[in-house]
C-alpha atoms as a PDB file:
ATOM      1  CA  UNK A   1     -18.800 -22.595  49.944  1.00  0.00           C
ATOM      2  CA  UNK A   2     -16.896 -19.440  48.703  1.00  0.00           C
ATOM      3  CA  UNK A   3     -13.074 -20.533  47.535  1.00  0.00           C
ATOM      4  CA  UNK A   4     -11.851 -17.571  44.865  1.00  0.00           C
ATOM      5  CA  UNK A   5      -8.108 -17.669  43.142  1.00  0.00           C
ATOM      6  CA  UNK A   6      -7.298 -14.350  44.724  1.00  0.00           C
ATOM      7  CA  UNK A   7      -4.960 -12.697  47.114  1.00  0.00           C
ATOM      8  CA  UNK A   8      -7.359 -10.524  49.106  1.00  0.00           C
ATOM      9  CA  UNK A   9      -7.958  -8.338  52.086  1.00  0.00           C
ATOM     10  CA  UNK A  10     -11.437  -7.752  53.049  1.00  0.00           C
ATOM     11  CA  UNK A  11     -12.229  -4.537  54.813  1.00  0.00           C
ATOM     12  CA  UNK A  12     -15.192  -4.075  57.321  1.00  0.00           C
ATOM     13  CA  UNK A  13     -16.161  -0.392  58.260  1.00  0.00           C
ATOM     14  CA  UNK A  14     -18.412  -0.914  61.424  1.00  0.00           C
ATOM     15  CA  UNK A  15     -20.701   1.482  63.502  1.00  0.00           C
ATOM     16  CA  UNK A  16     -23.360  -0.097  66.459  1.00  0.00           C
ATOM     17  CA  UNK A  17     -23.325  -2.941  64.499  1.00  0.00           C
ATOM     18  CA  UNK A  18     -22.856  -5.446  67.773  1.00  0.00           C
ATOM     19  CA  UNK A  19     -26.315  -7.541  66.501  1.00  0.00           C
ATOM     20  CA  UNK A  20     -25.342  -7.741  62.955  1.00  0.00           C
ATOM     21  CA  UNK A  21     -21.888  -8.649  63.807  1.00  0.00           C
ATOM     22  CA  UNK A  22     -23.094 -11.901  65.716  1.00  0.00           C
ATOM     23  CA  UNK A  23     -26.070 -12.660  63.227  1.00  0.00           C
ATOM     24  CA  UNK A  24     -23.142 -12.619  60.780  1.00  0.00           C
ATOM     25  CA  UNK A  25     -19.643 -13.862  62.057  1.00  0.00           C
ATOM     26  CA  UNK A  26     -20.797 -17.463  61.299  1.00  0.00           C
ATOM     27  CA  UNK A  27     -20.133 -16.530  56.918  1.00  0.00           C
ATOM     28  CA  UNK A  28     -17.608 -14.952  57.674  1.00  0.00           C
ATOM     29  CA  UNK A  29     -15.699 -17.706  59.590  1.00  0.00           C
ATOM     30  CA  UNK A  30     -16.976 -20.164  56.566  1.00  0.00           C
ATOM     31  CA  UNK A  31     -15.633 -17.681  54.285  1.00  0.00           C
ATOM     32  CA  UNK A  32     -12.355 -17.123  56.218  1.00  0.00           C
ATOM     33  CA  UNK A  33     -11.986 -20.900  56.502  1.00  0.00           C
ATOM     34  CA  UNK A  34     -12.574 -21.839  52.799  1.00  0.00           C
ATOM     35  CA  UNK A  35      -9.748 -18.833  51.595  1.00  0.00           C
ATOM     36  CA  UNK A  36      -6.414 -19.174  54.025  1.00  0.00           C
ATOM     37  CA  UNK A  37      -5.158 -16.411  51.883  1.00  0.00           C
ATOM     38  CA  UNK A  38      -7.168 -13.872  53.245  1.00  0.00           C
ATOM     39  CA  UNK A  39      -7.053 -10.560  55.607  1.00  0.00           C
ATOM     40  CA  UNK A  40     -10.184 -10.238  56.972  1.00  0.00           C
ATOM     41  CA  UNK A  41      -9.829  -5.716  58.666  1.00  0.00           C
ATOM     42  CA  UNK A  42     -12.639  -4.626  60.845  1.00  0.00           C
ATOM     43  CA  UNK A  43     -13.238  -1.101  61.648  1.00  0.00           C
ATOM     44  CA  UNK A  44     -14.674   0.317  64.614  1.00  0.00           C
ATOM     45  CA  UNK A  45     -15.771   3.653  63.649  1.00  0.00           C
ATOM     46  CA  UNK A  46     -16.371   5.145  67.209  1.00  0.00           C
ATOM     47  CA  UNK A  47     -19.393   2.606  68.208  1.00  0.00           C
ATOM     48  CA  UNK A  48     -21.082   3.664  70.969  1.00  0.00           C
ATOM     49  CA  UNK A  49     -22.873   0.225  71.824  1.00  0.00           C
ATOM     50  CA  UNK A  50     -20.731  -2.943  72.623  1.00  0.00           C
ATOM     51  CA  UNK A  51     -19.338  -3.766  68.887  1.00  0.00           C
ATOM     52  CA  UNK A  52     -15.914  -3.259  70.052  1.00  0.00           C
ATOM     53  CA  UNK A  53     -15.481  -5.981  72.710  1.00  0.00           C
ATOM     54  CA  UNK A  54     -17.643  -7.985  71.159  1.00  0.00           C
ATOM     55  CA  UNK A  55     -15.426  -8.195  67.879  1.00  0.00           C
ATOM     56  CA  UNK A  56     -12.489  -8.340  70.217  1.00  0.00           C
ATOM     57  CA  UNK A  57     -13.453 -11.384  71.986  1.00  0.00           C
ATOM     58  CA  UNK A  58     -15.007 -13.290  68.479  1.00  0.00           C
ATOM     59  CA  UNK A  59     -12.052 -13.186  66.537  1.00  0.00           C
ATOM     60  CA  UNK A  60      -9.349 -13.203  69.111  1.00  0.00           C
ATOM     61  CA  UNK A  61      -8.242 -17.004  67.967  1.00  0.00           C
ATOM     62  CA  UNK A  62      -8.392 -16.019  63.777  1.00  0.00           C
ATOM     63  CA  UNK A  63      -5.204 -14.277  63.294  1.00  0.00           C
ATOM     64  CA  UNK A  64      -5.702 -13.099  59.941  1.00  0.00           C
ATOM     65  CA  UNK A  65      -8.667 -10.851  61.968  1.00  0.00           C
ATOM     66  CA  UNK A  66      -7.562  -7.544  62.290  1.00  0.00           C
ATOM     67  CA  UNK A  67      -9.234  -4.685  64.525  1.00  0.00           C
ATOM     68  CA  UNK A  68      -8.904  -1.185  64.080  1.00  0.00           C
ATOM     69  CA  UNK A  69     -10.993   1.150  66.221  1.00  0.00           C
ATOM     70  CA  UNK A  70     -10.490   4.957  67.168  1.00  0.00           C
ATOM     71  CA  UNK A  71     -13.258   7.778  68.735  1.00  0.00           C
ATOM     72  CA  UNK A  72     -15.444   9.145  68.393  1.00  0.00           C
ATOM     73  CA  UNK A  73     -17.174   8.668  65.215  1.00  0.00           C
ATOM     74  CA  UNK A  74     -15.939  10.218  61.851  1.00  0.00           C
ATOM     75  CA  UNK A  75     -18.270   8.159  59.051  1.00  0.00           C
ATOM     76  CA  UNK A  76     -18.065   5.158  56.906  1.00  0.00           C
ATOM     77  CA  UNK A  77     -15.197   6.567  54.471  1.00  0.00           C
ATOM     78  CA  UNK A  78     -12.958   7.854  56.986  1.00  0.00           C
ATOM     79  CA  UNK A  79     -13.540   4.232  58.279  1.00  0.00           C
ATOM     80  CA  UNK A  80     -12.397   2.469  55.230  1.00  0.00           C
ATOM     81  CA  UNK A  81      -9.349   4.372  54.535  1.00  0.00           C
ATOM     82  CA  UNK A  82      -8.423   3.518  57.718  1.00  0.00           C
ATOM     83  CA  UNK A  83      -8.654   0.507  56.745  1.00  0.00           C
ATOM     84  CA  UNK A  84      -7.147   0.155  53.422  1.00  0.00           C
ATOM     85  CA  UNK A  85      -4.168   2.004  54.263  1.00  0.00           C
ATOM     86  CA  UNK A  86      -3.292  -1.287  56.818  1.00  0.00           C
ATOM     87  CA  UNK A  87      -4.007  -4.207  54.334  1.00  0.00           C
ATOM     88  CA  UNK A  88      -1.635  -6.182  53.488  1.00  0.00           C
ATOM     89  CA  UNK A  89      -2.522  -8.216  50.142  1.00  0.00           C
ATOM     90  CA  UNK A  90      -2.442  -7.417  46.134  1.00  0.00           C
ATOM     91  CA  UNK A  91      -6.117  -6.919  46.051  1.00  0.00           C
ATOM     92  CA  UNK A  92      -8.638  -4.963  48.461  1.00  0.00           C
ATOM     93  CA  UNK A  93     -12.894  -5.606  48.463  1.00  0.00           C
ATOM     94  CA  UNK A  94     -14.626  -3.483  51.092  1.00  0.00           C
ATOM     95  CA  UNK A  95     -18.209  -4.738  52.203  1.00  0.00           C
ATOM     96  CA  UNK A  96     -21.036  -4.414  54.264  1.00  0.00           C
ATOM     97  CA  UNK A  97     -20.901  -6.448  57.674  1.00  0.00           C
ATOM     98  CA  UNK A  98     -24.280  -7.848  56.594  1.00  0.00           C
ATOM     99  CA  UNK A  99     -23.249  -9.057  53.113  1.00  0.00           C
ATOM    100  CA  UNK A 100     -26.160  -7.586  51.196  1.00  0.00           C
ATOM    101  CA  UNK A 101     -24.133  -8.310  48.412  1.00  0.00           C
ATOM    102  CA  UNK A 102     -23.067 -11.940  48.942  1.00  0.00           C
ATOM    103  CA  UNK A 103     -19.307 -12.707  48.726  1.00  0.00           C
ATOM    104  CA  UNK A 104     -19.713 -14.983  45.962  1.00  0.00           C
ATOM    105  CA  UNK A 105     -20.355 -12.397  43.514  1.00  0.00           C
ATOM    106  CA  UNK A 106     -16.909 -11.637  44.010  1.00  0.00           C
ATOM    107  CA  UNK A 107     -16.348 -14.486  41.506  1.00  0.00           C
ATOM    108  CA  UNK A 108     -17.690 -12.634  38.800  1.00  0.00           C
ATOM    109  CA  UNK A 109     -15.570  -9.762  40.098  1.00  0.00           C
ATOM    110  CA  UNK A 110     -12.023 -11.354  39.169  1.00  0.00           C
ATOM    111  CA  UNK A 111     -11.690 -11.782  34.828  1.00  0.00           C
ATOM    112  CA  UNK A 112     -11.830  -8.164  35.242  1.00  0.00           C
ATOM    113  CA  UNK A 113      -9.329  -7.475  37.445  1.00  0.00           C
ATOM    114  CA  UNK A 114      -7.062  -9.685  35.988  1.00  0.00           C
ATOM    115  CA  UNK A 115      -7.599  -8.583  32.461  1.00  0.00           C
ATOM    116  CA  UNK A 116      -6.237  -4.917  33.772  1.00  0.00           C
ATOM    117  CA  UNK A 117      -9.234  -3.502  35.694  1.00  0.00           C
ATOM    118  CA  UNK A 118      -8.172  -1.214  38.475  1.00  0.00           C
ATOM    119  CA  UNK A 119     -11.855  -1.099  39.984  1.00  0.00           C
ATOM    120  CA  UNK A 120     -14.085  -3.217  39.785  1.00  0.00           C
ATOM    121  CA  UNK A 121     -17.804  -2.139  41.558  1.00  0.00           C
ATOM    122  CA  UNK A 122     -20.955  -3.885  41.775  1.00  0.00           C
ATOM    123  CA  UNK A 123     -24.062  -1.833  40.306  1.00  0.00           C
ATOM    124  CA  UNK A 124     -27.631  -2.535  41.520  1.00  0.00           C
ATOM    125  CA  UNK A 125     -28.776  -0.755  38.394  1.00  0.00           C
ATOM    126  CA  UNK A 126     -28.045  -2.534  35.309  1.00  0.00           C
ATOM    127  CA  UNK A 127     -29.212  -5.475  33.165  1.00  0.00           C
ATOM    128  CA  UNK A 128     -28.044  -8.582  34.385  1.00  0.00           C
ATOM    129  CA  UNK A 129     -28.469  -7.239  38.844  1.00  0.00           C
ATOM    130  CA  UNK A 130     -30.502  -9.316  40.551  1.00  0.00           C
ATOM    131  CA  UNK A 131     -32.486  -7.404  44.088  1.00  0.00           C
ATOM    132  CA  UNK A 132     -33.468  -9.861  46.131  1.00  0.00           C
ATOM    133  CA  UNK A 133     -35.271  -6.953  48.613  1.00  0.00           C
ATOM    134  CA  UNK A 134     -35.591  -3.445  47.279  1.00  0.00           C
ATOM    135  CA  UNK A 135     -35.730  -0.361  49.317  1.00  0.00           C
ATOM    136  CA  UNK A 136     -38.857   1.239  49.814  1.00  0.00           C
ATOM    137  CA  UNK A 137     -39.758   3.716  46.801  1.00  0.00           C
ATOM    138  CA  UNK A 138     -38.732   7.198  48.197  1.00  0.00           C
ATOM    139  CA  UNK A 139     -35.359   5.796  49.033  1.00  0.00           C
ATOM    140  CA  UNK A 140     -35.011   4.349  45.458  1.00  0.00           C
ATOM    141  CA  UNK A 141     -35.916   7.149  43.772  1.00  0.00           C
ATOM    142  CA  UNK A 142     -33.591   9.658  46.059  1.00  0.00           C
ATOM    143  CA  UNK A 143     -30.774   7.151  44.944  1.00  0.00           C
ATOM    144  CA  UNK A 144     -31.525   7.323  41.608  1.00  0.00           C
ATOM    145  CA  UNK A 145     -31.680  11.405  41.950  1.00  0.00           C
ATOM    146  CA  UNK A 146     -28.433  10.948  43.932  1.00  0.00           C
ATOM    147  CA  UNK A 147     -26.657   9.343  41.009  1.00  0.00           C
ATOM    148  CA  UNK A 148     -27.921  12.012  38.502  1.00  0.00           C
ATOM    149  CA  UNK A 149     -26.621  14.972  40.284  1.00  0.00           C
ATOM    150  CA  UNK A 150     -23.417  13.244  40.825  1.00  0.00           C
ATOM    151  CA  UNK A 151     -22.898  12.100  37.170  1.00  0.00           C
ATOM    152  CA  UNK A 152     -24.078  15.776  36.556  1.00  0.00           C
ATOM    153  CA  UNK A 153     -21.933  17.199  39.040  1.00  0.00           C
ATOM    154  CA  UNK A 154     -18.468  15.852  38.557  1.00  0.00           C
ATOM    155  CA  UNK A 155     -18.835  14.478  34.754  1.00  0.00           C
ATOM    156  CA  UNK A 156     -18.944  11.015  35.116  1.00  0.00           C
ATOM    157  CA  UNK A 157     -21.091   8.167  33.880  1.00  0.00           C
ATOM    158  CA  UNK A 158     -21.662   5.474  36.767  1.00  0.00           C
ATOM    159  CA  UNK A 159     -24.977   3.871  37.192  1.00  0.00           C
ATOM    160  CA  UNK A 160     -24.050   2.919  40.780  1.00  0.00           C
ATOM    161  CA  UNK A 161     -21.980   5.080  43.022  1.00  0.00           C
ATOM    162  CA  UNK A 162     -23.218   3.477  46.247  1.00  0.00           C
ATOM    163  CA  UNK A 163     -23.371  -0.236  46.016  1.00  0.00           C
ATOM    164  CA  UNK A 164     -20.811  -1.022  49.324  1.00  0.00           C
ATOM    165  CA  UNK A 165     -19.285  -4.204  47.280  1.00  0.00           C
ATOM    166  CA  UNK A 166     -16.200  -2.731  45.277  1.00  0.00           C
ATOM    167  CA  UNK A 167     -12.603  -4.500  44.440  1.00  0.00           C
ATOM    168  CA  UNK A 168      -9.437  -2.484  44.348  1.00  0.00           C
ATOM    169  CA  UNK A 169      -5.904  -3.343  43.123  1.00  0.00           C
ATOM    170  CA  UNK A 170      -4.664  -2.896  46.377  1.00  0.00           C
ATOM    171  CA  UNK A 171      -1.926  -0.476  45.242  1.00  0.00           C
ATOM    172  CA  UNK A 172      -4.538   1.824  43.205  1.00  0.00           C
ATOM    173  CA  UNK A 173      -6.865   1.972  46.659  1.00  0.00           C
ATOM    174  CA  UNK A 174      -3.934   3.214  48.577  1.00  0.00           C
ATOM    175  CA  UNK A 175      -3.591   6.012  45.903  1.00  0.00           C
ATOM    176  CA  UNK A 176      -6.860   6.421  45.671  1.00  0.00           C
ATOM    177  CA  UNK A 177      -7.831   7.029  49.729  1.00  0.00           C
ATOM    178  CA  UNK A 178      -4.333   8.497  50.501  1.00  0.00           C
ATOM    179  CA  UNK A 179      -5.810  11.461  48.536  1.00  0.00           C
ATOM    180  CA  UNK A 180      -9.275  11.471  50.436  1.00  0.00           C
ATOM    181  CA  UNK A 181     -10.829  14.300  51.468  1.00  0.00           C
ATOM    182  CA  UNK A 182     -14.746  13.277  51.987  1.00  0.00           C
ATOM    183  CA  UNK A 183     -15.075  11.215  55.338  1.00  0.00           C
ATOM    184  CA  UNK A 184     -18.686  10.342  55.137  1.00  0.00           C
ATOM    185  CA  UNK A 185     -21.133   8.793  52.617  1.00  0.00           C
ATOM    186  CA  UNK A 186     -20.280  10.657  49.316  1.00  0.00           C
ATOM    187  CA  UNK A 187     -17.149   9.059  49.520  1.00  0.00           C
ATOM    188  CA  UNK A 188     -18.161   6.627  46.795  1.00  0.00           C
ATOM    189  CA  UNK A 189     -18.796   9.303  44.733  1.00  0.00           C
ATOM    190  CA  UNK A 190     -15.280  11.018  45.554  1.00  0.00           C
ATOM    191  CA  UNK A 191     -13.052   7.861  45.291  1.00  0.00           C
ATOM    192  CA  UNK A 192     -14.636   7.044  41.642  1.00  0.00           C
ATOM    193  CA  UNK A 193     -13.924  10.750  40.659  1.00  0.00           C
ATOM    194  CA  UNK A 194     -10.876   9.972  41.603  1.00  0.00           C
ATOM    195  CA  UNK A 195     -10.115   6.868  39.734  1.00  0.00           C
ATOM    196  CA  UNK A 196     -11.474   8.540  36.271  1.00  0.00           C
ATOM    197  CA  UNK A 197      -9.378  11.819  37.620  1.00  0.00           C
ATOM    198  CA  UNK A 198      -6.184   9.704  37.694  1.00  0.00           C
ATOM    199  CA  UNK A 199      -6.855   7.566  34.781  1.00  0.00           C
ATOM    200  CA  UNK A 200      -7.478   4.125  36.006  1.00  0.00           C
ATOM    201  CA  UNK A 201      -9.705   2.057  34.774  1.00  0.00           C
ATOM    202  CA  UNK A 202     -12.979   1.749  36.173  1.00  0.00           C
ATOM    203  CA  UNK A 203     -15.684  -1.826  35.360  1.00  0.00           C
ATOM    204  CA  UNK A 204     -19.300  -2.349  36.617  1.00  0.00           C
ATOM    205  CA  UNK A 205     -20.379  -5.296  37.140  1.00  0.00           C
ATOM    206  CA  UNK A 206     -24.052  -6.570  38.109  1.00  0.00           C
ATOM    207  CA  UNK A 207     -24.637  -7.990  41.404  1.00  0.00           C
ATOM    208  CA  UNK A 208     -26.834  -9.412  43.376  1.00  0.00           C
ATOM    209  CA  UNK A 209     -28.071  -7.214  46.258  1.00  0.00           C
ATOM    210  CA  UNK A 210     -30.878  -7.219  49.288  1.00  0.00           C
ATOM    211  CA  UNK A 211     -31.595  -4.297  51.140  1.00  0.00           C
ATOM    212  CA  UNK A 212     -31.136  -4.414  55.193  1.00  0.00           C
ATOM    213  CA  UNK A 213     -34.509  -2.387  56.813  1.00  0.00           C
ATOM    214  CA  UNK A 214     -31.700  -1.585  59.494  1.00  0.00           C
ATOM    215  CA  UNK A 215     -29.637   0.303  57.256  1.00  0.00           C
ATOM    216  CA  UNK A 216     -27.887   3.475  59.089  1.00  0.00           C
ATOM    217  CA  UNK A 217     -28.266   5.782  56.362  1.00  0.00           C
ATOM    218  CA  UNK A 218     -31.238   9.032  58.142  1.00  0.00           C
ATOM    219  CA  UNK A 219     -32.833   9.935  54.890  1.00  0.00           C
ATOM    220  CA  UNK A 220     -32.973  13.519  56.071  1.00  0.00           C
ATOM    221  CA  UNK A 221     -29.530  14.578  57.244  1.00  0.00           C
ATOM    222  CA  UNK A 222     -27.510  12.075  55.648  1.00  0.00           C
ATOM    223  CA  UNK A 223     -29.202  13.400  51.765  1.00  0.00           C
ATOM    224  CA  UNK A 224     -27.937  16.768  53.102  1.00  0.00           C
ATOM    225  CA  UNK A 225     -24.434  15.938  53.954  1.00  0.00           C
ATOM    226  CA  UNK A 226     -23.966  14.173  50.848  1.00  0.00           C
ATOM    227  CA  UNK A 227     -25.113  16.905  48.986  1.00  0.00           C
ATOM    228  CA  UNK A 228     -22.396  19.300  50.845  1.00  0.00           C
ATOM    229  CA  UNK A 229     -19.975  16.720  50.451  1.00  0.00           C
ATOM    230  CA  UNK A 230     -20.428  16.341  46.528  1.00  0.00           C
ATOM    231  CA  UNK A 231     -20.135  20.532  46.488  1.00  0.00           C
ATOM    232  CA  UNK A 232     -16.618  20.001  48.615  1.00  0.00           C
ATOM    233  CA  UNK A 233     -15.339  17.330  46.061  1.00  0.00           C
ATOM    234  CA  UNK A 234     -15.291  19.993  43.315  1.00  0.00           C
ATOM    235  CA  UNK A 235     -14.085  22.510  45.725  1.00  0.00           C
ATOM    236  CA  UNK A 236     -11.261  20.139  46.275  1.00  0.00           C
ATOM    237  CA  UNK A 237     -10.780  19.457  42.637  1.00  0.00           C
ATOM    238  CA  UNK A 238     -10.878  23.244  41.767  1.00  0.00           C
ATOM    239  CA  UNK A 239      -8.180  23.996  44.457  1.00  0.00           C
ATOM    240  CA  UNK A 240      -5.951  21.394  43.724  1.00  0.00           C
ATOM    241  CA  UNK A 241      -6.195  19.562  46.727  1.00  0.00           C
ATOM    242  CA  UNK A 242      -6.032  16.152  44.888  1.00  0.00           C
ATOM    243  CA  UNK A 243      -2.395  16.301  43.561  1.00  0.00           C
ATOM    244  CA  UNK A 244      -0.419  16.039  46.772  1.00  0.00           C
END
């Protein structure tokens, strides 16, 4: 039973997910039922198998369910600004359809935002995180590279820039993706810069996390997009693209 003292939208970015989405709708329904305060946003980022009728037709009857969907397919940021820029509530979490963090970490999530956090971010990578399934090695380590270069890179010190479990003031997430540039997975890495760019205040907090073997990330070409995309965040940054 999840029941948290918060005002919250949940946002779902969503791509060929239609088996995880059944294997998974039954939380979410506990979860939607146990908080009536809740926006639950799903976002079809230009599936190609049958995720979009079947979230249609499974949360037709709950209507704090909300669908978004567009084509063809732009990548999981682009999908969650989409997203963000609808809710509706003070605060904004944006997860993984599969939960591989579990909701009720958000409970650990919320003396920080009250005491004046503006983000609030799980981390896989610290004292206190508990991984229930790790990765295999290689993708470990390339993670761990990932988050080197990218401290490196943009001058930041974040242990965890791509746990998918992270709670906005709803108001600082609007600024935050409004100002978006990066549309696929180094969009972690751009909304934290960011945050730290802007001056809000950034907490991580351990969680506990279990990998998904069916994880969409292709080692290959998605380690080489990110890598452009980091190079095109401080391209951005350098020609004052962020300011508008």
């Amino acid at each position: 039973m999840v029941k948290l003292s918060i005002n919250l939208s949940i946002v779902f970015p969503l791509y060929n997910e239609h088996e995880r989405f059944q294997r998974f709708f039954p939380i979410l329904k506990k979860v939607h039922q146990d908080n009536p305060a809740w926006e639950f946003i799903f976002v079809n980022d230009g599936s190609i198998d049958e995720t979009e009728n079947l979230v249609k037709s499974m949360i037709a009857d709950f209507p704090r369910m909300k669908f978004i969907s567009y084509q063809p397919n732009q990548g999981k940021g682009y999908a969650l600004k989409r997203g963000i820029l609808k809710v509706t509530k003070p605060y904004v979490l944006f997860s993984d359809i599969d939960f591989s963090t579990p909701v009720a970490e958000l409970e650990t999530f919320i003396p920080f935002i009250k005491k004046g956090a503006d983000v609030v971010m799980g981390t896989r990578k610290v004292k206190g995180a508990t991984i229930l399934k790790h990765q295999n090695s290689l993708r470990e380590w390339l993670g761990k590279r990932f988050t080197d270069l990218t401290n490196f890179w943009l001058r930041m010190d974040i242990s965890d820039y791509t746990c998918g479990f992270k709670l906005f003031k709803t108001q600082v997430a609007k600024q935050l993706f409004r100002r978006q540039k990066i549309k696929g997975w180094a969009f972690d890495a751009e909304i934290l810069f960011l945050a730290q760019k802007l001056g809000y205040r950034i907490v991580e907090v351990p969680v506990t996390w279990e990998n998904d073997e069916r994880t969409k990330v292709s080692l290959g070409k998605d380690i080489i997009r990110s890598l452009l995309e980091l190079w095109r965040i401080k391209w951005h940054d350098w020609r004052g693209r962020y300011h508008c």
